[in-house]
C-alpha atoms as a PDB file:
ATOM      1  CA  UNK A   1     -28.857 163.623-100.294  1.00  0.00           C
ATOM      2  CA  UNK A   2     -32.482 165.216-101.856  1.00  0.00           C
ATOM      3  CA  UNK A   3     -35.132 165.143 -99.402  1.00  0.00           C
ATOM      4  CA  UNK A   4     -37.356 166.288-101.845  1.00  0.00           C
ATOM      5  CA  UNK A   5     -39.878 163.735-103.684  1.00  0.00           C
ATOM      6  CA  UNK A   6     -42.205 163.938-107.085  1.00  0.00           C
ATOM      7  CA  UNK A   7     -45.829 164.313-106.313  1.00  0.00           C
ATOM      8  CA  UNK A   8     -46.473 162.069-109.520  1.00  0.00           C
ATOM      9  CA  UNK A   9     -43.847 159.237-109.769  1.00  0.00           C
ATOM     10  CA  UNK A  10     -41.796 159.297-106.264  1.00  0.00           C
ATOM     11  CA  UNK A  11     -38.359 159.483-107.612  1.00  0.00           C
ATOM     12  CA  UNK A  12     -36.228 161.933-105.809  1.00  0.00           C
ATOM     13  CA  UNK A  13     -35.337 165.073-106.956  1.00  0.00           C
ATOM     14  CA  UNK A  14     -32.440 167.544-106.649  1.00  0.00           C
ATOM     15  CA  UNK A  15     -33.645 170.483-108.795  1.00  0.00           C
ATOM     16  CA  UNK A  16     -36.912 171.437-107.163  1.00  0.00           C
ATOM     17  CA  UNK A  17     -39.732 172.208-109.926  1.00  0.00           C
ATOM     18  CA  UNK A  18     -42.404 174.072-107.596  1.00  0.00           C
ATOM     19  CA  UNK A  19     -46.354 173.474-109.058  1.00  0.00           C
ATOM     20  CA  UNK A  20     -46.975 176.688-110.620  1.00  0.00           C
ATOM     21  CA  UNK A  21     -50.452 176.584-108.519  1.00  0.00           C
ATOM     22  CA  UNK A  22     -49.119 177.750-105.181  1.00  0.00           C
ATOM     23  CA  UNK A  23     -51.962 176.995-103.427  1.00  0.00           C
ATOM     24  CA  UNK A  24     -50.612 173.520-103.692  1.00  0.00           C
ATOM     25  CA  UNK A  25     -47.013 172.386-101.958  1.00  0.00           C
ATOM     26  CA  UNK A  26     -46.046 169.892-104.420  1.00  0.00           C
ATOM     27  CA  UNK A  27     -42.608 169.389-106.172  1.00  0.00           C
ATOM     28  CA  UNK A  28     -42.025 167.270-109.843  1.00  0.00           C
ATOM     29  CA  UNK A  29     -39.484 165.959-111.568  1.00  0.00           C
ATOM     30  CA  UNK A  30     -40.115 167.950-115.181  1.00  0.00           C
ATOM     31  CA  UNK A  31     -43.222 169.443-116.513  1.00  0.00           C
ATOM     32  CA  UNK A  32     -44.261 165.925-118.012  1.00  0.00           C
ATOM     33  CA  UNK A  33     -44.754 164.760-114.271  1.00  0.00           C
ATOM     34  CA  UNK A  34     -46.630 167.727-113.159  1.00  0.00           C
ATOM     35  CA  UNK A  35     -48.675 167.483-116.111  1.00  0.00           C
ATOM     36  CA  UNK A  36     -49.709 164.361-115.801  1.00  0.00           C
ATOM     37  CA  UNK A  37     -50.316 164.981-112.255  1.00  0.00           C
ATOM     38  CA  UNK A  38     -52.745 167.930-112.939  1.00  0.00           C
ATOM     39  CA  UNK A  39     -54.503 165.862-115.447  1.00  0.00           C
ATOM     40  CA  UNK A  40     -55.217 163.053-112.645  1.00  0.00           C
ATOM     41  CA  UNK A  41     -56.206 164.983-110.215  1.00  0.00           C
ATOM     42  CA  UNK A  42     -58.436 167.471-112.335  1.00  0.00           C
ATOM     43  CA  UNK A  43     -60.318 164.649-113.353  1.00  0.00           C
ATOM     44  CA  UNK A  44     -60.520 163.147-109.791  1.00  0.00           C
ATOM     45  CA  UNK A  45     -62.629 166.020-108.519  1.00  0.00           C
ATOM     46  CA  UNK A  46     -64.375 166.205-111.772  1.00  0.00           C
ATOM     47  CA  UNK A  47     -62.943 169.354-112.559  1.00  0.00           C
ATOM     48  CA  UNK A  48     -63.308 168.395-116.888  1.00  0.00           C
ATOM     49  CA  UNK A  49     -66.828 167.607-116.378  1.00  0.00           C
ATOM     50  CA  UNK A  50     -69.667 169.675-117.848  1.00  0.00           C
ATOM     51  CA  UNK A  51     -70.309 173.487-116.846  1.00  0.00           C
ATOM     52  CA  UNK A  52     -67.305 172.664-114.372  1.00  0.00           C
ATOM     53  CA  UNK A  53     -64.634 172.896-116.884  1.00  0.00           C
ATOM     54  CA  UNK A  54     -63.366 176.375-117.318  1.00  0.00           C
ATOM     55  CA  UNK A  55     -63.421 176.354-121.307  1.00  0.00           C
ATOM     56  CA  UNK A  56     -66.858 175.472-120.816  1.00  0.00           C
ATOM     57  CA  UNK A  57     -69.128 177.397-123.813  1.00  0.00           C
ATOM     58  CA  UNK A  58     -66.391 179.885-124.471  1.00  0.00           C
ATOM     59  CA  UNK A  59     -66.068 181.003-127.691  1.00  0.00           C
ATOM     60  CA  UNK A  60     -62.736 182.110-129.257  1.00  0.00           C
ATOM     61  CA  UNK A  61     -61.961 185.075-131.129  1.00  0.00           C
ATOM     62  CA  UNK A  62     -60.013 184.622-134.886  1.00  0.00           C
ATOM     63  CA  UNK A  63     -57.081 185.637-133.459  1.00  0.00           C
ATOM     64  CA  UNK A  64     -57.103 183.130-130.734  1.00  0.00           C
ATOM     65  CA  UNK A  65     -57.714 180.452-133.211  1.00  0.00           C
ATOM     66  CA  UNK A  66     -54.984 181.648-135.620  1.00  0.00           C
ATOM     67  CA  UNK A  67     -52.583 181.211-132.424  1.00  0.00           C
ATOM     68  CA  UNK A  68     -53.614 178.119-131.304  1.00  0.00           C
ATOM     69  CA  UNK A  69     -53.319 176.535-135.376  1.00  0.00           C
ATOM     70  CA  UNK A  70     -49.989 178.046-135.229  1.00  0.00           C
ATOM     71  CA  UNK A  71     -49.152 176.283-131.897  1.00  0.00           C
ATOM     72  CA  UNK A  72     -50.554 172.974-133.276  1.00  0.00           C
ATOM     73  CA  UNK A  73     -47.806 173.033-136.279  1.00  0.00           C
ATOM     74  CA  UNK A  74     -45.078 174.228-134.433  1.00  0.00           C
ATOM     75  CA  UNK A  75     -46.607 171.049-132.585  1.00  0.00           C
ATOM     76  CA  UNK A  76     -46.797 168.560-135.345  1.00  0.00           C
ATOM     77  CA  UNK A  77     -43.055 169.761-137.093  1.00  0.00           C
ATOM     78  CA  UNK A  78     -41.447 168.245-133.990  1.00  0.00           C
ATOM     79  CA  UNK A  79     -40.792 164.345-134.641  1.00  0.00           C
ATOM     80  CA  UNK A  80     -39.988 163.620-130.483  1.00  0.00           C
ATOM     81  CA  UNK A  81     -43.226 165.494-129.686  1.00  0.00           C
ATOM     82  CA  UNK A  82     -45.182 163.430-132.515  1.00  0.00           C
ATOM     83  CA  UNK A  83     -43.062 160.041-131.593  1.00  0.00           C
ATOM     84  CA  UNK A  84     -44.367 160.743-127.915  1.00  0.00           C
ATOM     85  CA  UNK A  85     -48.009 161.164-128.945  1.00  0.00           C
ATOM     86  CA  UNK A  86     -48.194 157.900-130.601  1.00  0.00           C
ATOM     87  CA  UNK A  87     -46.465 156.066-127.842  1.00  0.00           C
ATOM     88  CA  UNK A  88     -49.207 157.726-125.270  1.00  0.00           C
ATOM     89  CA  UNK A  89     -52.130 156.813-127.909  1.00  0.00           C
ATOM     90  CA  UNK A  90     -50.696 153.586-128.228  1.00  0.00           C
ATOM     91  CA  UNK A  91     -50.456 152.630-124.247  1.00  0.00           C
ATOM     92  CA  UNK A  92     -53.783 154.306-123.493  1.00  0.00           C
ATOM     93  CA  UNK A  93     -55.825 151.594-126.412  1.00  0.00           C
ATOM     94  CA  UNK A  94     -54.116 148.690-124.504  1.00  0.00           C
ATOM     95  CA  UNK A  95     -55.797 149.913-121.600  1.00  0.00           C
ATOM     96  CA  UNK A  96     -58.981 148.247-121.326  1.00  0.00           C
ATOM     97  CA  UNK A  97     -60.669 150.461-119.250  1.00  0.00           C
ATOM     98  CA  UNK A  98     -59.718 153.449-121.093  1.00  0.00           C
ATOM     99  CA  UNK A  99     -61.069 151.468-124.500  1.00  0.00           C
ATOM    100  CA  UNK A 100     -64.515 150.716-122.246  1.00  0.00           C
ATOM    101  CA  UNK A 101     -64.809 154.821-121.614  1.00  0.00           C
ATOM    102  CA  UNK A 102     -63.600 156.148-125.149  1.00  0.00           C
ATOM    103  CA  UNK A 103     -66.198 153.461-126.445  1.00  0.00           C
ATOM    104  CA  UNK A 104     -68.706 154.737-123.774  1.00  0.00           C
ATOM    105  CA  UNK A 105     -68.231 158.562-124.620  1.00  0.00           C
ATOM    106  CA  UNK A 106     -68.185 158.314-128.229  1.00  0.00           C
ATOM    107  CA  UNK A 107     -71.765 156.176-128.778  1.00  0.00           C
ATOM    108  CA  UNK A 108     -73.554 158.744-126.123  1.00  0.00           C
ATOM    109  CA  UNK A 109     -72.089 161.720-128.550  1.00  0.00           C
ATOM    110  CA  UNK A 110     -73.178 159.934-131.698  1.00  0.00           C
ATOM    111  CA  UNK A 111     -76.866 158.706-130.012  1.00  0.00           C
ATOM    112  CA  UNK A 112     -77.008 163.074-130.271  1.00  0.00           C
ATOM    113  CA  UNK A 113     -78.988 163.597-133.932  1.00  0.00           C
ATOM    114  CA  UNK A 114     -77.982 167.081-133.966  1.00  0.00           C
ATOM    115  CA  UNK A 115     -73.890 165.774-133.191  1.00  0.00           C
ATOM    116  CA  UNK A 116     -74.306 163.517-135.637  1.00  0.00           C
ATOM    117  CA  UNK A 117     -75.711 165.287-138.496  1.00  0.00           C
ATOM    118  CA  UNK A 118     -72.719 168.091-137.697  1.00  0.00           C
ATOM    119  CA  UNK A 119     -69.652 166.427-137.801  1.00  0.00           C
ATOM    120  CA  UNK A 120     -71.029 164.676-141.254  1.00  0.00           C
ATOM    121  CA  UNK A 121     -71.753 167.886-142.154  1.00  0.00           C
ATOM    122  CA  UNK A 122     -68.106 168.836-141.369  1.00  0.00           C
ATOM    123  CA  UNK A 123     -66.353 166.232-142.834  1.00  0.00           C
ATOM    124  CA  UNK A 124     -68.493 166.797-146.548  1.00  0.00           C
ATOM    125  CA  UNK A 125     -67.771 170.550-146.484  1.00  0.00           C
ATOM    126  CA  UNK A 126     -64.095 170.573-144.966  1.00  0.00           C
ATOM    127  CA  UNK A 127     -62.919 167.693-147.806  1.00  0.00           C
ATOM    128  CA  UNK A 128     -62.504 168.430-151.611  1.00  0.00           C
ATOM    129  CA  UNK A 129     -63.434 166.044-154.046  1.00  0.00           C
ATOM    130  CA  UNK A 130     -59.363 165.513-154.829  1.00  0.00           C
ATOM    131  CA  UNK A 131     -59.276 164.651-151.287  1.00  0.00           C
ATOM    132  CA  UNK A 132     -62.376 162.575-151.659  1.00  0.00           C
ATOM    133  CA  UNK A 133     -61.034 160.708-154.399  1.00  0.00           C
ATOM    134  CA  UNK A 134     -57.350 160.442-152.534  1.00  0.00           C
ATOM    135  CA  UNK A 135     -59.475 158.969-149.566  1.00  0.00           C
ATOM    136  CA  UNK A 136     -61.509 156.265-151.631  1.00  0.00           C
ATOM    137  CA  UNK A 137     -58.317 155.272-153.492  1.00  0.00           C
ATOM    138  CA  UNK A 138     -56.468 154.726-150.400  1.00  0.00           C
ATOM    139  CA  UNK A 139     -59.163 152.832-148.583  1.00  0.00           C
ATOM    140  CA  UNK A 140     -59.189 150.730-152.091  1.00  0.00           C
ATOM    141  CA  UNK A 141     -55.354 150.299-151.543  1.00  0.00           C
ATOM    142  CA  UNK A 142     -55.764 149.073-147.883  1.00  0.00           C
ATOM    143  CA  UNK A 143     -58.566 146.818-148.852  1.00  0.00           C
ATOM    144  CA  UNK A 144     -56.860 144.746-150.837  1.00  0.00           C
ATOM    145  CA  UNK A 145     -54.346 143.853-147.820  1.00  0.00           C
ATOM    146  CA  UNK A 146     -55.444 140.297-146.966  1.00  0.00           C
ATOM    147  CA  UNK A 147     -54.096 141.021-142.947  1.00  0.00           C
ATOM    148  CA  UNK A 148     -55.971 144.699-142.811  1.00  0.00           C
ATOM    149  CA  UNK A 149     -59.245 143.751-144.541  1.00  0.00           C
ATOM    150  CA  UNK A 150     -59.611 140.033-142.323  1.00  0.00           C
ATOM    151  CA  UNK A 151     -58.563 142.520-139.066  1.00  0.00           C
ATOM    152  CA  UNK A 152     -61.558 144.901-139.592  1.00  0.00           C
ATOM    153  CA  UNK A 153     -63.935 142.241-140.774  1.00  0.00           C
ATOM    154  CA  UNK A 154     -63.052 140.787-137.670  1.00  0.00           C
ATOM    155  CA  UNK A 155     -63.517 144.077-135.815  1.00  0.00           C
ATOM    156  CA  UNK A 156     -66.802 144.661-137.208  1.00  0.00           C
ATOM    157  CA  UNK A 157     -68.078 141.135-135.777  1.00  0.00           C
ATOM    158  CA  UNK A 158     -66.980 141.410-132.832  1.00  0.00           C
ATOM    159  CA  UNK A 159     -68.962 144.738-132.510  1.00  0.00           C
ATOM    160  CA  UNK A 160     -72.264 142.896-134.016  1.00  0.00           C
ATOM    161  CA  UNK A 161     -72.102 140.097-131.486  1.00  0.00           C
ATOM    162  CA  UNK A 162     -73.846 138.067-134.146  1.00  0.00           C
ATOM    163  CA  UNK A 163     -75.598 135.209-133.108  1.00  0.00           C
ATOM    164  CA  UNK A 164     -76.986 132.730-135.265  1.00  0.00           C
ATOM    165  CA  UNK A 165     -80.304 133.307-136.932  1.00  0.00           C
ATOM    166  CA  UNK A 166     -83.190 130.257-136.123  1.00  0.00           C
ATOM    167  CA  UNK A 167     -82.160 128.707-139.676  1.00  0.00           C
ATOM    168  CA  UNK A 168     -78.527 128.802-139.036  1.00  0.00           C
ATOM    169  CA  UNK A 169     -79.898 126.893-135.263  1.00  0.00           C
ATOM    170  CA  UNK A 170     -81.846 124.346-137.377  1.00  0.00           C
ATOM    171  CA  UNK A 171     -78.923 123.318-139.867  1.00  0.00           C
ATOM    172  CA  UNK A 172     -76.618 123.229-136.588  1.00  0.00           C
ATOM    173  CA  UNK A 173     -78.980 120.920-134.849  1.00  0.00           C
ATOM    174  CA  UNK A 174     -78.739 118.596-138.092  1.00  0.00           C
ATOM    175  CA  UNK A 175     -74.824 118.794-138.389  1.00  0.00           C
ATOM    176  CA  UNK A 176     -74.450 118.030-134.667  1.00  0.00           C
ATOM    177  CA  UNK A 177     -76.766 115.297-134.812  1.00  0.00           C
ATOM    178  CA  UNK A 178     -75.903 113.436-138.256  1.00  0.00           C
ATOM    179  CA  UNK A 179     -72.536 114.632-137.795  1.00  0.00           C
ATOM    180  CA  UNK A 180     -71.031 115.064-134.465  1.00  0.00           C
ATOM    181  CA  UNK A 181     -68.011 116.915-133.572  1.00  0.00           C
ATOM    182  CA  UNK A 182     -67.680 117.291-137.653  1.00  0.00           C
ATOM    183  CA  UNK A 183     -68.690 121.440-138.345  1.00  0.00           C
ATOM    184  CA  UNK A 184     -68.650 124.433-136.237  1.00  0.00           C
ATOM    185  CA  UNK A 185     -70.691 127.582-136.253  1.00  0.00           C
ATOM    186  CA  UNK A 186     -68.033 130.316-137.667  1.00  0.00           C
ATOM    187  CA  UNK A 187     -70.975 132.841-138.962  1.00  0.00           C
ATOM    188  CA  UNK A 188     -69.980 134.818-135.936  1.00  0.00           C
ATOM    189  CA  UNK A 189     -66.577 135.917-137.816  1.00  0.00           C
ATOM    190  CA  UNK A 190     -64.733 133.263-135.743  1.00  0.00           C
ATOM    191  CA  UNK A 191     -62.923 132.096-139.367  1.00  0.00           C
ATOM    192  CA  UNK A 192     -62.125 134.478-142.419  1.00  0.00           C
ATOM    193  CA  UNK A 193     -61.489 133.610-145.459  1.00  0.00           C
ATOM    194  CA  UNK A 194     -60.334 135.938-147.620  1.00  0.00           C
ATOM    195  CA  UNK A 195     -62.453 138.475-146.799  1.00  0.00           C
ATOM    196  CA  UNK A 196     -65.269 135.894-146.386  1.00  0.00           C
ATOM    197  CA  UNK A 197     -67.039 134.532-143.235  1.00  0.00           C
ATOM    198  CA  UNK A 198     -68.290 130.643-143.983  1.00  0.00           C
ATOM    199  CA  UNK A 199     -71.144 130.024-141.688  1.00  0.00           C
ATOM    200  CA  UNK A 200     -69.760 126.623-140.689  1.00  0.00           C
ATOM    201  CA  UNK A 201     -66.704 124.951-140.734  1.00  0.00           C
ATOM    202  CA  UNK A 202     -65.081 121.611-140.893  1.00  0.00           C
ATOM    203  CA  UNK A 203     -62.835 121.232-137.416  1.00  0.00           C
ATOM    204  CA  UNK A 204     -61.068 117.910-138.035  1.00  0.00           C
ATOM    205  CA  UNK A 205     -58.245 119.531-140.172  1.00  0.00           C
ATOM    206  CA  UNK A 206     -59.829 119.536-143.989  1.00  0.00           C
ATOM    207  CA  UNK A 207     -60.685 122.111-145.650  1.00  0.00           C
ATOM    208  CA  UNK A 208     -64.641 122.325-146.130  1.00  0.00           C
ATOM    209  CA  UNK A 209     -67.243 124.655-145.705  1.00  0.00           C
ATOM    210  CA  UNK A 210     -71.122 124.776-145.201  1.00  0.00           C
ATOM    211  CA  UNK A 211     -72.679 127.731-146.451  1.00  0.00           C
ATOM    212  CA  UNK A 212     -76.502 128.336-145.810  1.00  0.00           C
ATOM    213  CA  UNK A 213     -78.466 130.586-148.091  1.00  0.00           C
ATOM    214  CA  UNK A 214     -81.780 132.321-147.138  1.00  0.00           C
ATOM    215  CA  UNK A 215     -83.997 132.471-149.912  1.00  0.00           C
ATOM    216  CA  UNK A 216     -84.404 135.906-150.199  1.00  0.00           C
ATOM    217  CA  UNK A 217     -80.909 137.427-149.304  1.00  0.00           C
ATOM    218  CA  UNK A 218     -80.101 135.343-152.422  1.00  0.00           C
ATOM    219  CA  UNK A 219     -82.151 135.756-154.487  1.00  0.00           C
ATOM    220  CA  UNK A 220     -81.324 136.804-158.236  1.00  0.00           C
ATOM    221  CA  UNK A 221     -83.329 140.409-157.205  1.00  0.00           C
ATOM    222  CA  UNK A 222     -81.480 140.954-154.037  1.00  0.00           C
ATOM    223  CA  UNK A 223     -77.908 138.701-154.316  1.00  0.00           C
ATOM    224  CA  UNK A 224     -75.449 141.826-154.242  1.00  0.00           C
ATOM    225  CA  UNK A 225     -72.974 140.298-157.247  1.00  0.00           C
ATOM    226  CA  UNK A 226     -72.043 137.568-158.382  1.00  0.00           C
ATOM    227  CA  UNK A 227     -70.226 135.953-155.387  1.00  0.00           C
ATOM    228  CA  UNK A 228     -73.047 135.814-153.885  1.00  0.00           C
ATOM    229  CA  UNK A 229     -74.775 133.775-156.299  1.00  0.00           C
ATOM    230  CA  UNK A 230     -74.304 129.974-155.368  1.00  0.00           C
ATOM    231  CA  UNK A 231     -72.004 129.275-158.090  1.00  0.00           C
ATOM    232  CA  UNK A 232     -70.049 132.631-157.446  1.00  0.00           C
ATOM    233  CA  UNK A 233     -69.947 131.432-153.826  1.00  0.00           C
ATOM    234  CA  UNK A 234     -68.359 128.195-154.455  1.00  0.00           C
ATOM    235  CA  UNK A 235     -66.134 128.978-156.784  1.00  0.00           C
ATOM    236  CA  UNK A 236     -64.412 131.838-154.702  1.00  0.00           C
ATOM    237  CA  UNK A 237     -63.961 129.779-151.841  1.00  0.00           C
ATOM    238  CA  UNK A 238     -62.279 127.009-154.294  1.00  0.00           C
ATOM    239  CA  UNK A 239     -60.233 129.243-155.528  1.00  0.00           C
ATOM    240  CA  UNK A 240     -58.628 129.715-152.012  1.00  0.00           C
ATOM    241  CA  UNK A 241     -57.874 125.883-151.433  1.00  0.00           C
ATOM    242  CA  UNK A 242     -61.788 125.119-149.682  1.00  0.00           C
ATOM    243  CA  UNK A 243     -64.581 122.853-150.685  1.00  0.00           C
ATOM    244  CA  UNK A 244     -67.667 124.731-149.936  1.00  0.00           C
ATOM    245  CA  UNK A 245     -71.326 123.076-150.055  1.00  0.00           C
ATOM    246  CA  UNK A 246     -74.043 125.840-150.297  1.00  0.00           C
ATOM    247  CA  UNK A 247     -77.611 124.557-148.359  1.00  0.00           C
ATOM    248  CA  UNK A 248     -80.697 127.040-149.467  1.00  0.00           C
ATOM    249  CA  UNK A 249     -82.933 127.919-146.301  1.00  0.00           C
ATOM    250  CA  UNK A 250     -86.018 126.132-147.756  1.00  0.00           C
ATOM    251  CA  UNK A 251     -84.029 122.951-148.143  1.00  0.00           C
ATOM    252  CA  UNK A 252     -83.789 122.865-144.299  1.00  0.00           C
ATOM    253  CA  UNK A 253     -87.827 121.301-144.629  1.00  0.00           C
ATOM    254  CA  UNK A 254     -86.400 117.938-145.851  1.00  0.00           C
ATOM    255  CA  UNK A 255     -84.298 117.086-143.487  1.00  0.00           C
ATOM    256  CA  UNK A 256     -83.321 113.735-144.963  1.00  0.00           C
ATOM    257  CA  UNK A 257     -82.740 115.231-148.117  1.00  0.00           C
ATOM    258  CA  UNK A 258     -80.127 117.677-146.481  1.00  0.00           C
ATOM    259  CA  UNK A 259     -78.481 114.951-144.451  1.00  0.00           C
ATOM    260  CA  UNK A 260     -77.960 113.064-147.494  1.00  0.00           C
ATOM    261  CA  UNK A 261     -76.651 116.226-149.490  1.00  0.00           C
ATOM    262  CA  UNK A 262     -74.068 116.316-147.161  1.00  0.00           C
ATOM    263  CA  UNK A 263     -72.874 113.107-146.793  1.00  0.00           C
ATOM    264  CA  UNK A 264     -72.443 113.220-150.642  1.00  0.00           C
ATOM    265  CA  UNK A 265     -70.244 116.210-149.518  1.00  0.00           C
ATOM    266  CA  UNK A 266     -68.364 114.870-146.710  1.00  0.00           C
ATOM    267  CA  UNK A 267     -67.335 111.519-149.449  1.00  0.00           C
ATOM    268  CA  UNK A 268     -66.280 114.254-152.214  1.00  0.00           C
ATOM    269  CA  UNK A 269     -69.577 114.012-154.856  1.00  0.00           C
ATOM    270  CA  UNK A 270     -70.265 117.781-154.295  1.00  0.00           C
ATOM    271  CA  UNK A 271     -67.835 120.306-154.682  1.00  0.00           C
END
């Protein structure tokens, strides 16, 4: 029977596979173990960190380079090594607290002006306009998926932590008075709609909205297109199966008046 156990994951092993650091008496099952060992304990005693890490400021020479981008496609040509890759990508997003510290690391880089303005810089000079073009097309292309374009409008609300604005508050307070349990704030991307977020929502099964327009993000000199004119507004929502009842922000000063515009709604006199 083996007597001799992994460092990383405890299973016994019969074919000893000594850590090529002597200094250190440990034993591993393959060189994925003793890998991922090294890695753990590296970062433990903050070996990665800062003026700490031995690759810290060095600079390498062309031919180093030209190695290493030949090691990176040998790399890349193998499917198992590539199939691998994506699993470990994969696992480490479902990990929350890796998420938390990728989200962490990458704001403090990009808070860095001088970071910033180089990898832009970067990205313009490294991509031709074919692969410009190639790039817009294809984000085109993925736009148009329904499931992808809902997912990252989604995303992107999350991120904003939106809140709603005093008017949306004042219309809310009107709803839940007038109409109790009736409409739901949904301006926080809590409800797409084809690419759409309603600002409130009708929660007793029917399909209605309640848009509310501020006077000058809709206005004919700042509206960006025609959907979001009032008309444009409606319409596109109707054409999706949805009654939609657009309230301008300076409406919100009568507050009979809008009361009464939406019970007309709620019976079926406004579309």
């Amino acid at each position: 029977m083996p007597s001799v156990y992994c460092n990383y994951c405890g299973k016994a092993i019969v074919k000893k596979l000594q850590n090529k650091q002597k200094r250190y008496q440990h034993h591993f099952c393959d060189g994925k173990c003793y890998g991922r060992w090294k890695s753990e304990y590296l970062h433990s005693i903050g070996h990665w960190s800062g003026e700490a890490n031995p690759y810290y400021g060095k600079k390498y020479t062309e031919e180093e380079k030209q190695l290493i981008g030949k090691l990176v496609k040998q790399a890349l040509s193998n499917p198992q090594w590539r199939a691998e890759q994506s699993t470990r990508g994969k696992q480490n997003m479902e990990n929350p607290a890796y998420v938390a510290k990728l989200r962490r690391a990458t704001k403090r880089l990009w808070q860095n002006p001088e970071y910033r303005a180089r990898v832009i810089a970067k990205v313009k000079e490294a991509m031709t306009e074919e692969q410009k073009e190639k790039r817009r097309k294809a984000t085109k292309e993925m736009w148009q998926n329904p499931e992808y374009r809902d997912k990252v409008i989604t995303n992107v609300m999350i991120s904003l932590n939106k809140k709603p604005n005093r008017q949306e508050k004042h219309l809310a307070g009107i709803l839940n008075r007038y109409f109790p349990n009736t409409y739901e704030y949904t301006g926080d991307g809590k409800l797409i709609i084809g690419g759409m977020v309603p600002d409130f929502a009708n929660i007793n099964g029917k399909k209605a909205l309640i848009e509310l327009f501020g006077d000058y993000w809709h206005s004919p000199e700042v509206k960006d297109g025609w959907k979001d004119s009032e008309l444009g507004k409606v319409m596109a929502y109707n054409a999706l199966g949805y009654r939609c009842l657009v309230i301008w922000e300076h409406e919100l000063k009568e507050e009979q008046a809008v009361v009464a515009k939406v019970k007309q709604f709620i019976k079926g006199g406004l579309k």
